[in-house]
PDB file of N, CA and C in Angstrom:
ATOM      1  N   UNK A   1    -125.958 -47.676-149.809  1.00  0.00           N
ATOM      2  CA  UNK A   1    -126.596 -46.813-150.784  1.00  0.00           C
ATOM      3  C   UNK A   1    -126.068 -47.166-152.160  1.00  0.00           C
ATOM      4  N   UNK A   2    -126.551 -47.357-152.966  1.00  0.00           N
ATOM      5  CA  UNK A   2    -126.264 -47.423-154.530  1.00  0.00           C
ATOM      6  C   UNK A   2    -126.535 -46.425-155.418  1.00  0.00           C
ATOM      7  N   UNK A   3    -125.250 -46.431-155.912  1.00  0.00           N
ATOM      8  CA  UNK A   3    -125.051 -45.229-157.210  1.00  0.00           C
ATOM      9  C   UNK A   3    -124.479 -45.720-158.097  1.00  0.00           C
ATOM     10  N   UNK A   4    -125.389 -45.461-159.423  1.00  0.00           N
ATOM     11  CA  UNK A   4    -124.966 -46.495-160.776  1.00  0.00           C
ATOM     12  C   UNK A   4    -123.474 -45.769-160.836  1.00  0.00           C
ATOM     13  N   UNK A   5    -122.583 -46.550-160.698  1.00  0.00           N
ATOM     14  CA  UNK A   5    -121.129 -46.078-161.555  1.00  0.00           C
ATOM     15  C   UNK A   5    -120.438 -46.864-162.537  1.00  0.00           C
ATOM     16  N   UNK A   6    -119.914 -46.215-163.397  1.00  0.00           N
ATOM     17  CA  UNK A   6    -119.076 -46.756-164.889  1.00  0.00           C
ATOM     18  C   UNK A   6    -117.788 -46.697-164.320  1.00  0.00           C
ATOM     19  N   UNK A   7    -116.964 -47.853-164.614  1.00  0.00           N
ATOM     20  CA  UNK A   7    -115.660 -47.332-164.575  1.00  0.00           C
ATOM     21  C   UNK A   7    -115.218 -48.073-165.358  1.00  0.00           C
ATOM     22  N   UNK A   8    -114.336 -47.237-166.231  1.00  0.00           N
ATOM     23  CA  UNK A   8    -113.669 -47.691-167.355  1.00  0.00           C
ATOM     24  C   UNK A   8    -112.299 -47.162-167.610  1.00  0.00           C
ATOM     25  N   UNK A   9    -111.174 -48.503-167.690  1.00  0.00           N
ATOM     26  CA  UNK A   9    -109.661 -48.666-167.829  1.00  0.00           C
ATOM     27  C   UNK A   9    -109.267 -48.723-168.796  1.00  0.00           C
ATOM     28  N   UNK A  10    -108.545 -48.038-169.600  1.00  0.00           N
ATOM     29  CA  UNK A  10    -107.863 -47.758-170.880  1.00  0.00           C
ATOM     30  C   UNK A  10    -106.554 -48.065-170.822  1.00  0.00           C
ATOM     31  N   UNK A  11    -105.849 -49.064-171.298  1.00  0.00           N
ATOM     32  CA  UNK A  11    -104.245 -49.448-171.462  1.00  0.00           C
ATOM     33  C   UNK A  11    -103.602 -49.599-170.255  1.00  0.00           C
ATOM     34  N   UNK A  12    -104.269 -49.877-169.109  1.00  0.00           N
ATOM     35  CA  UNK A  12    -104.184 -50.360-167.664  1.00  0.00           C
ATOM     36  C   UNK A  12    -104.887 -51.796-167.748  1.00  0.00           C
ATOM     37  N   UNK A  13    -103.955 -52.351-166.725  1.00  0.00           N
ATOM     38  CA  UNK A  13    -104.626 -53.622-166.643  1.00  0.00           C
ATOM     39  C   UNK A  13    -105.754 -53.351-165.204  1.00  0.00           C
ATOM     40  N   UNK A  14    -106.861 -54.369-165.387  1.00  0.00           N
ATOM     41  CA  UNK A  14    -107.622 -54.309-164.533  1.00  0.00           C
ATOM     42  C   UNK A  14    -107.218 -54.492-162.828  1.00  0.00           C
ATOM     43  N   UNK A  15    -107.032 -53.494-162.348  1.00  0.00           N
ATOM     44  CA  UNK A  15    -106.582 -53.880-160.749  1.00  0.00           C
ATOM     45  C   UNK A  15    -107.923 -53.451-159.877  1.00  0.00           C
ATOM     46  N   UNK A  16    -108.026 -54.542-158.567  1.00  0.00           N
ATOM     47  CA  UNK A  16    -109.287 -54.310-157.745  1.00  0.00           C
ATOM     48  C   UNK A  16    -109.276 -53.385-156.793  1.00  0.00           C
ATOM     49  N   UNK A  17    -107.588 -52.909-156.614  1.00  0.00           N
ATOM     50  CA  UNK A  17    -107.389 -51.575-155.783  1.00  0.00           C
ATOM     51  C   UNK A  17    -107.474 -50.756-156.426  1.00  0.00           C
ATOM     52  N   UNK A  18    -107.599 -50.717-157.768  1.00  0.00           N
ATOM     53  CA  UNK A  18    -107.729 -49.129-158.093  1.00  0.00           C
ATOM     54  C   UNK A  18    -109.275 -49.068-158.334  1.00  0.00           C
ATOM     55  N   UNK A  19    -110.114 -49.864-158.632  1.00  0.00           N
ATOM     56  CA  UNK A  19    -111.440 -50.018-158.626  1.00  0.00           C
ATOM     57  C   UNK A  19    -112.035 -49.339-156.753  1.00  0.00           C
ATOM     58  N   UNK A  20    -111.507 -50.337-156.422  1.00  0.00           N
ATOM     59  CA  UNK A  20    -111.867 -50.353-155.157  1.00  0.00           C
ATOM     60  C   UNK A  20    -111.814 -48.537-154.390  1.00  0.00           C
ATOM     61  N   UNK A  21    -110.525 -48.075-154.528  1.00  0.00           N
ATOM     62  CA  UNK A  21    -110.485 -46.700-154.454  1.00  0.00           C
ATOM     63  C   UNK A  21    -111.334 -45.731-155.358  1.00  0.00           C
ATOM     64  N   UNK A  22    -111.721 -46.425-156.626  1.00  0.00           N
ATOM     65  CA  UNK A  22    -112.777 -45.129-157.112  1.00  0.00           C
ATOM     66  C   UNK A  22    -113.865 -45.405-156.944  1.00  0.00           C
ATOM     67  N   UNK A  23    -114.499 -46.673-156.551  1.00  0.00           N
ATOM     68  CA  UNK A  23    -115.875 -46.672-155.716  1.00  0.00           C
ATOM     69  C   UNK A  23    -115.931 -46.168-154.084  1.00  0.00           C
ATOM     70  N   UNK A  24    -114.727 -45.893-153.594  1.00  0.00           N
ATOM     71  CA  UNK A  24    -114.788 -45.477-152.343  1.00  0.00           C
ATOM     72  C   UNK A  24    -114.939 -43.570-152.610  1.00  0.00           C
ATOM     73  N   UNK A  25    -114.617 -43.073-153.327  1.00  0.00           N
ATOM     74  CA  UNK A  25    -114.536 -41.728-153.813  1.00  0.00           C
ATOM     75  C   UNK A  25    -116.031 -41.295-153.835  1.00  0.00           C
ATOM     76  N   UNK A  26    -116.340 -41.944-155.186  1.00  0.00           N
ATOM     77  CA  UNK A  26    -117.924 -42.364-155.633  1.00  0.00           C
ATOM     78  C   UNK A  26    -118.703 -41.946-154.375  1.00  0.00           C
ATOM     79  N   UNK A  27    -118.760 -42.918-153.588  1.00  0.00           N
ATOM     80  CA  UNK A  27    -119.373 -42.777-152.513  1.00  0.00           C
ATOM     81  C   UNK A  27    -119.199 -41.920-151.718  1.00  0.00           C
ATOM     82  N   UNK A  28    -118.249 -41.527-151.118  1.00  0.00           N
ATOM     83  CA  UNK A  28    -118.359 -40.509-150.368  1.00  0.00           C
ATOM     84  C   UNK A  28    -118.731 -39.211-151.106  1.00  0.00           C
ATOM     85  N   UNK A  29    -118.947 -38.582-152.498  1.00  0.00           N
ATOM     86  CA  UNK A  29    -119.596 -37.934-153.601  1.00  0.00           C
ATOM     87  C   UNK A  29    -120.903 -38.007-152.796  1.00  0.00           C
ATOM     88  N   UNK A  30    -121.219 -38.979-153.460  1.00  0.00           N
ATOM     89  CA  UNK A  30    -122.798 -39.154-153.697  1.00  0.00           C
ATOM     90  C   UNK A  30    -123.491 -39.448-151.715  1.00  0.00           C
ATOM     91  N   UNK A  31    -122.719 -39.361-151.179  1.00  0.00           N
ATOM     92  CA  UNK A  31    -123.031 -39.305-149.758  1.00  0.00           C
ATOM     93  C   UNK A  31    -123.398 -37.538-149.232  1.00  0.00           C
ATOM     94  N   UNK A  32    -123.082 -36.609-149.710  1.00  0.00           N
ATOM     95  CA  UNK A  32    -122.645 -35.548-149.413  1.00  0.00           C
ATOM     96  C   UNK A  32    -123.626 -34.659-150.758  1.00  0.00           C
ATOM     97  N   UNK A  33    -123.731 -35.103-152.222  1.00  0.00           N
ATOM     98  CA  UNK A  33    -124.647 -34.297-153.050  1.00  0.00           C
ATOM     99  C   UNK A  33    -125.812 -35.116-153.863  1.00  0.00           C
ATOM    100  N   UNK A  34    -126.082 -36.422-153.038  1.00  0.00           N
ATOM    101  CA  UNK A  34    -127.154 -36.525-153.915  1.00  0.00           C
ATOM    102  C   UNK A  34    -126.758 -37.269-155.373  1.00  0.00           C
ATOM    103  N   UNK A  35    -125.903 -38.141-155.804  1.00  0.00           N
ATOM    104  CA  UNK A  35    -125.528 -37.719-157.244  1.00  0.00           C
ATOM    105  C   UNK A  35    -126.521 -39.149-157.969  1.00  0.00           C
ATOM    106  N   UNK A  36    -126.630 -39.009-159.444  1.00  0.00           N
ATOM    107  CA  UNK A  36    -127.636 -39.453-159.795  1.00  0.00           C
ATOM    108  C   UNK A  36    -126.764 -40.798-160.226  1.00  0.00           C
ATOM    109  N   UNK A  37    -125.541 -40.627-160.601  1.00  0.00           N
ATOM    110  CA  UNK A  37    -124.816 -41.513-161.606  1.00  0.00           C
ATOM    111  C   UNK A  37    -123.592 -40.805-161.777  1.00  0.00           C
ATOM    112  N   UNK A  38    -122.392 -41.729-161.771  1.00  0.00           N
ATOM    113  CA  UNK A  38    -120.663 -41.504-162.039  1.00  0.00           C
ATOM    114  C   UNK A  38    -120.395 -41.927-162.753  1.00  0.00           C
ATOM    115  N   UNK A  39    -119.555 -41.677-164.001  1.00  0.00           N
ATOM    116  CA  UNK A  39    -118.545 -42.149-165.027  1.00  0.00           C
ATOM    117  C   UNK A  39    -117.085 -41.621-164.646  1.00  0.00           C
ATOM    118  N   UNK A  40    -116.327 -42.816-164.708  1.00  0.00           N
ATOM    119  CA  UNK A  40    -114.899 -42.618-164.306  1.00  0.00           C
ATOM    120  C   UNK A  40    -113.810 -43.467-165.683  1.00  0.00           C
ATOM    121  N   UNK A  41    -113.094 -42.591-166.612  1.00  0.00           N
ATOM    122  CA  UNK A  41    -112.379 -43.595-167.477  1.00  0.00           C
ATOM    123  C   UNK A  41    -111.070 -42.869-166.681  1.00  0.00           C
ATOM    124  N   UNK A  42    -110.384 -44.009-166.847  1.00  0.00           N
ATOM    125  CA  UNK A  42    -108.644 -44.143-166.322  1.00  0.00           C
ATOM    126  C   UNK A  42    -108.014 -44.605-167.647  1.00  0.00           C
ATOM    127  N   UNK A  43    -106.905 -43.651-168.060  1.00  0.00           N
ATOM    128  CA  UNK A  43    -106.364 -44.438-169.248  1.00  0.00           C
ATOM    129  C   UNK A  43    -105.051 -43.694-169.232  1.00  0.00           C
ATOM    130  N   UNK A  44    -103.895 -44.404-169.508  1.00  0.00           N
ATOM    131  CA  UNK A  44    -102.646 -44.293-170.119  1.00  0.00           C
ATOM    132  C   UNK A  44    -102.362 -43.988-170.783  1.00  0.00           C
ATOM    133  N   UNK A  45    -101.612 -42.426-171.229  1.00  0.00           N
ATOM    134  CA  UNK A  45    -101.769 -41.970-172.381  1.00  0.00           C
ATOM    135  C   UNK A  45    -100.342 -41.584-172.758  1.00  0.00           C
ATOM    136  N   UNK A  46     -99.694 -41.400-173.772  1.00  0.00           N
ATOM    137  CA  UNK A  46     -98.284 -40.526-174.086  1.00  0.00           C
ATOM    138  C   UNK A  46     -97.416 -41.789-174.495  1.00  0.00           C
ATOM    139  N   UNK A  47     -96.215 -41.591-175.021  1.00  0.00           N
ATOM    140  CA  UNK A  47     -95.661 -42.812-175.178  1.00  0.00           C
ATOM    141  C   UNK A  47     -94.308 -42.391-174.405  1.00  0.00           C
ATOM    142  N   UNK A  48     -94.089 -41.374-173.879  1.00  0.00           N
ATOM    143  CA  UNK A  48     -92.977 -41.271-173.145  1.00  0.00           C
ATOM    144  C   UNK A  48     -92.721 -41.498-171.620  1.00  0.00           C
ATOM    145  N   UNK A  49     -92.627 -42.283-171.300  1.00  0.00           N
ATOM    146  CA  UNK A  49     -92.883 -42.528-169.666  1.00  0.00           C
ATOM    147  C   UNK A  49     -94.433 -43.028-169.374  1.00  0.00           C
ATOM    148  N   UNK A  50     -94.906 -43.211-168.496  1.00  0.00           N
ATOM    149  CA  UNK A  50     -96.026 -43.523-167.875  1.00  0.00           C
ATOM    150  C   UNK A  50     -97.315 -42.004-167.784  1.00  0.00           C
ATOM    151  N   UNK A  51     -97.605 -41.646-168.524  1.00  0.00           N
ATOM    152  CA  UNK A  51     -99.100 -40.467-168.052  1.00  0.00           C
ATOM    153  C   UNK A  51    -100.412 -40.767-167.739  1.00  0.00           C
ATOM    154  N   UNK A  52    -100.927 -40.599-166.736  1.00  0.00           N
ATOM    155  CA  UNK A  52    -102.373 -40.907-166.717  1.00  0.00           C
ATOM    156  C   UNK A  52    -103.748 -39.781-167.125  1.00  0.00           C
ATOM    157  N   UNK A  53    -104.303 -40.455-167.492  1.00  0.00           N
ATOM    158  CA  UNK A  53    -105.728 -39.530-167.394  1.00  0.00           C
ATOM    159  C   UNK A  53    -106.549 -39.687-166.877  1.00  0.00           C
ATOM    160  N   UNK A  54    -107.547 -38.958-166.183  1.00  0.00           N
ATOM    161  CA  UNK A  54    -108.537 -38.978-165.447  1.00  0.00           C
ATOM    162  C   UNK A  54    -109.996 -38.541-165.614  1.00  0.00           C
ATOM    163  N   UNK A  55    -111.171 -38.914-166.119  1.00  0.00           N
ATOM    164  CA  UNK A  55    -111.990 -38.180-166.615  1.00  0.00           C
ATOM    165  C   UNK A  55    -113.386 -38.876-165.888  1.00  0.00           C
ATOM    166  N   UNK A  56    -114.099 -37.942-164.972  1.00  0.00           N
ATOM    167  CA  UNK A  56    -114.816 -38.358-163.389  1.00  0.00           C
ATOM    168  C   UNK A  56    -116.085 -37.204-164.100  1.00  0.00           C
ATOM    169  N   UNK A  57    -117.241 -37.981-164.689  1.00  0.00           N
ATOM    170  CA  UNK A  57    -118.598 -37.313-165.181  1.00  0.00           C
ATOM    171  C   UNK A  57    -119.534 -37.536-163.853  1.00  0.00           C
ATOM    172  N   UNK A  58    -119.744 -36.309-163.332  1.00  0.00           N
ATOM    173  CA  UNK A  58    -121.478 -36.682-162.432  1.00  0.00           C
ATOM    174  C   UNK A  58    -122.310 -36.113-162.675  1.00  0.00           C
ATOM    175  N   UNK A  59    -123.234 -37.360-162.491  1.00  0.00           N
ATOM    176  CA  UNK A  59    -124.789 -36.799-162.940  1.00  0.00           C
ATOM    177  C   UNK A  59    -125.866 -36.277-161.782  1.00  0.00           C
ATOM    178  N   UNK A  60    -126.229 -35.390-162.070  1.00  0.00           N
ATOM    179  CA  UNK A  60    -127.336 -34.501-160.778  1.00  0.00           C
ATOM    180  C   UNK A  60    -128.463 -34.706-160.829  1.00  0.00           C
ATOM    181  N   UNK A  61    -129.754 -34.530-160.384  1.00  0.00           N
ATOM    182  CA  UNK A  61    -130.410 -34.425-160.906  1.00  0.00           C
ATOM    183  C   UNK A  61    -130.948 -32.831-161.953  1.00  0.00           C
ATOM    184  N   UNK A  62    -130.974 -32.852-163.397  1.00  0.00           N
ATOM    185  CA  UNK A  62    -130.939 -31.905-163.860  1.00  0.00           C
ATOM    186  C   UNK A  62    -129.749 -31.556-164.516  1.00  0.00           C
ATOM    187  N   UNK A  63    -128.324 -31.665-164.311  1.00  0.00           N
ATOM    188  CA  UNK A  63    -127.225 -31.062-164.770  1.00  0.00           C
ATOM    189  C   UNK A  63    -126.041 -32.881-164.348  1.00  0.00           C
ATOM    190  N   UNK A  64    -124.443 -32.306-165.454  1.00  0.00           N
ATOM    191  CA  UNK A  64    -123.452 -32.809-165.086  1.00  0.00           C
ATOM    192  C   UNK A  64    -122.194 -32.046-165.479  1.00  0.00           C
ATOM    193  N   UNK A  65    -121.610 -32.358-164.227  1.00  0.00           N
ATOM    194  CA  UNK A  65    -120.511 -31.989-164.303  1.00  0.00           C
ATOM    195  C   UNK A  65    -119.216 -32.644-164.749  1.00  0.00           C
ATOM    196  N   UNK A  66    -118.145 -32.625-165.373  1.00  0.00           N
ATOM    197  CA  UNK A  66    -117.473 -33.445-165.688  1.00  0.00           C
ATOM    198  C   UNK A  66    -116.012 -32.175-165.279  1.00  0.00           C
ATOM    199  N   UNK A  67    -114.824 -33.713-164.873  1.00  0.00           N
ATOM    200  CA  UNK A  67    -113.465 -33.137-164.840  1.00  0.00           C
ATOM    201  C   UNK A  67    -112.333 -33.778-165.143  1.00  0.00           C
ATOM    202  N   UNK A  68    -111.738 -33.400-166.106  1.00  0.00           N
ATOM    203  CA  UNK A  68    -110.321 -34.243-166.471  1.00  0.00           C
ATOM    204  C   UNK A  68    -108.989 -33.409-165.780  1.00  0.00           C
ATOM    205  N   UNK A  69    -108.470 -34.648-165.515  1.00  0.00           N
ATOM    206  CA  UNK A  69    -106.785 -34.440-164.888  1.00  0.00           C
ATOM    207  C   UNK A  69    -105.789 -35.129-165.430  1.00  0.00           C
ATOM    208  N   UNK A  70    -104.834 -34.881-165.267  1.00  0.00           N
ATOM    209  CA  UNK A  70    -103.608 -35.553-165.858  1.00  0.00           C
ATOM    210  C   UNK A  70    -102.488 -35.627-164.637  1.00  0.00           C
ATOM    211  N   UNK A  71    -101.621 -36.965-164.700  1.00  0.00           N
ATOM    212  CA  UNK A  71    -100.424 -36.939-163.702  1.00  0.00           C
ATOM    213  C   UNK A  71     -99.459 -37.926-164.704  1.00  0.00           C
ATOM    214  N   UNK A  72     -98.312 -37.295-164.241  1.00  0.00           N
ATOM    215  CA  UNK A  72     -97.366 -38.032-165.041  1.00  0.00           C
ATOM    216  C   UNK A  72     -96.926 -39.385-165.172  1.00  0.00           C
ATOM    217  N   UNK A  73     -96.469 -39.863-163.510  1.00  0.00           N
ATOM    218  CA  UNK A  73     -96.349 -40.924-162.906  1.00  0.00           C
ATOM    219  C   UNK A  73     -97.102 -41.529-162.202  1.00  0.00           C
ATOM    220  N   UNK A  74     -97.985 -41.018-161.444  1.00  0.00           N
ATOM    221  CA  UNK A  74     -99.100 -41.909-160.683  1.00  0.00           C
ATOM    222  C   UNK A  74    -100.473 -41.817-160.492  1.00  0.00           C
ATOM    223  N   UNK A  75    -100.789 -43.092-161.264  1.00  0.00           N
ATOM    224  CA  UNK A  75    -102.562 -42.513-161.448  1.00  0.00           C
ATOM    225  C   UNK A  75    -103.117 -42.464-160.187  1.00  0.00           C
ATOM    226  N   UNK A  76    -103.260 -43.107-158.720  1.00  0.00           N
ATOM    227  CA  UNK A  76    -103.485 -42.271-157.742  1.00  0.00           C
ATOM    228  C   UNK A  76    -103.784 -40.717-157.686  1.00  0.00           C
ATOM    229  N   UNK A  77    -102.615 -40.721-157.782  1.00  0.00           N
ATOM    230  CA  UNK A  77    -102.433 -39.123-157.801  1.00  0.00           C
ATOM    231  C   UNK A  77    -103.682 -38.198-159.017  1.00  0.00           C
ATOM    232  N   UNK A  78    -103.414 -38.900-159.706  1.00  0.00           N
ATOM    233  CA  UNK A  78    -104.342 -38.388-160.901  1.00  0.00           C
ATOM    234  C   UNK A  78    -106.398 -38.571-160.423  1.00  0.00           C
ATOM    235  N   UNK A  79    -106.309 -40.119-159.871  1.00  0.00           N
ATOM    236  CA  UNK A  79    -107.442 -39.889-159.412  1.00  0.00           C
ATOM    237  C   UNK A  79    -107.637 -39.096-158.641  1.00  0.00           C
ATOM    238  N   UNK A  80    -107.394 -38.785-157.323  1.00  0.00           N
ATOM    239  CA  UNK A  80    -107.335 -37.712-156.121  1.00  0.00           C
ATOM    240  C   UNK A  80    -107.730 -36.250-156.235  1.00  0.00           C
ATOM    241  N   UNK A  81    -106.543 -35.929-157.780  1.00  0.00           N
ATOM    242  CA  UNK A  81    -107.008 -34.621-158.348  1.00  0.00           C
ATOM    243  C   UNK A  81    -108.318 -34.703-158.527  1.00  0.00           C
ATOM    244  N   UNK A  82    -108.710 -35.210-159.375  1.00  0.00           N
ATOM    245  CA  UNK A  82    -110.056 -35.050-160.290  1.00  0.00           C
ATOM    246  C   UNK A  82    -111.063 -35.602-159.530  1.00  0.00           C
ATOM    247  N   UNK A  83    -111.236 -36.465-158.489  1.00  0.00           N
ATOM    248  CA  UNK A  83    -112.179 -36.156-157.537  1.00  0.00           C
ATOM    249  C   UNK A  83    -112.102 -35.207-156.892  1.00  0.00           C
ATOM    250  N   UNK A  84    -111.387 -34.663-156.394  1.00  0.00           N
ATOM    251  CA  UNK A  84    -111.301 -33.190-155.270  1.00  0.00           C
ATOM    252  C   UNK A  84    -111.672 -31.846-155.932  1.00  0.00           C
ATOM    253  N   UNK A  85    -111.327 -32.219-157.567  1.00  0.00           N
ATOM    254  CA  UNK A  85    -111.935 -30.647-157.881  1.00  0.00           C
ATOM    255  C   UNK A  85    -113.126 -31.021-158.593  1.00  0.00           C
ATOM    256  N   UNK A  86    -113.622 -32.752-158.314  1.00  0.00           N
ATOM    257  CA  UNK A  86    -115.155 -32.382-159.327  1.00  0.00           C
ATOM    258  C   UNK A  86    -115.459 -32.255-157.543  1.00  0.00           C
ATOM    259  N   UNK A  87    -115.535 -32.713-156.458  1.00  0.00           N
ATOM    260  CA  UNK A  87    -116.360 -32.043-155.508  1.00  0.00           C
ATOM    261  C   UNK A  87    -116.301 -30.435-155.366  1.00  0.00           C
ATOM    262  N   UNK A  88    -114.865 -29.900-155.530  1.00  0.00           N
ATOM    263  CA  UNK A  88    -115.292 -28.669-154.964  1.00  0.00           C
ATOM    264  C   UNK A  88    -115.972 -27.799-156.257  1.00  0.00           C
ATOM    265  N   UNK A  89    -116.333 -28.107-157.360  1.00  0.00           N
ATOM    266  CA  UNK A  89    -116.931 -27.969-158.115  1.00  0.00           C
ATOM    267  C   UNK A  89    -118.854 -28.384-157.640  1.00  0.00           C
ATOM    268  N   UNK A  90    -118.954 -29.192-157.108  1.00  0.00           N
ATOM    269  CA  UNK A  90    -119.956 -29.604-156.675  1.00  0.00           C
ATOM    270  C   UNK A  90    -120.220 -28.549-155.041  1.00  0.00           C
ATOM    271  N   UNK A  91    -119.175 -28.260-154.203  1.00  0.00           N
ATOM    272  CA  UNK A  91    -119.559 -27.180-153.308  1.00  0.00           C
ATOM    273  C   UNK A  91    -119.960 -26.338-153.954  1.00  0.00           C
TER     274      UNK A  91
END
């Protein structure tokens, strides 16, 4: 199934596992509501230690929802959040 998705890395270097894990997200999304289109930016933010951000836009048909997260040390972690509460946002 194909679902247009954006993903875009900010002050991260390009890795195919972290790609790879937010098209696997993506999908299981858009397996479950239908979704029209995903935007995902990942970016490094703060100058003290390592912070990530997370900001996961879906498009419906008709409406979008969007959700930002933050984790200190591991953007994993940061992705995980912000898919789990744009789905249960989407329940």
């Amino acid at each position: 199934m194909f679902l247009p998705l954006q993903i875009t890395l900010r002050n991260i270097p390009r890795s195919e596992d972290l790609e790879q894990l937010i098209r696997e997200r993506a999908e299981r999304l858009h397996q479950f509501h239908r979704l029209t289109g995903c935007r995902v930016v990942v970016e490094r933010v703060g100058s003290e230690g390592p912070q990530f951000a997370v900001r996961v836009a879906l498009g419906m048909a008709g409406s979008e929802i969007a959700v930002d997260r933050r984790h200190n040390a591991d953007v994993r972690v940061a992705l995980h959040d912000a898919f789990d509460a744009a789905r249960r946002q989407l329940d």
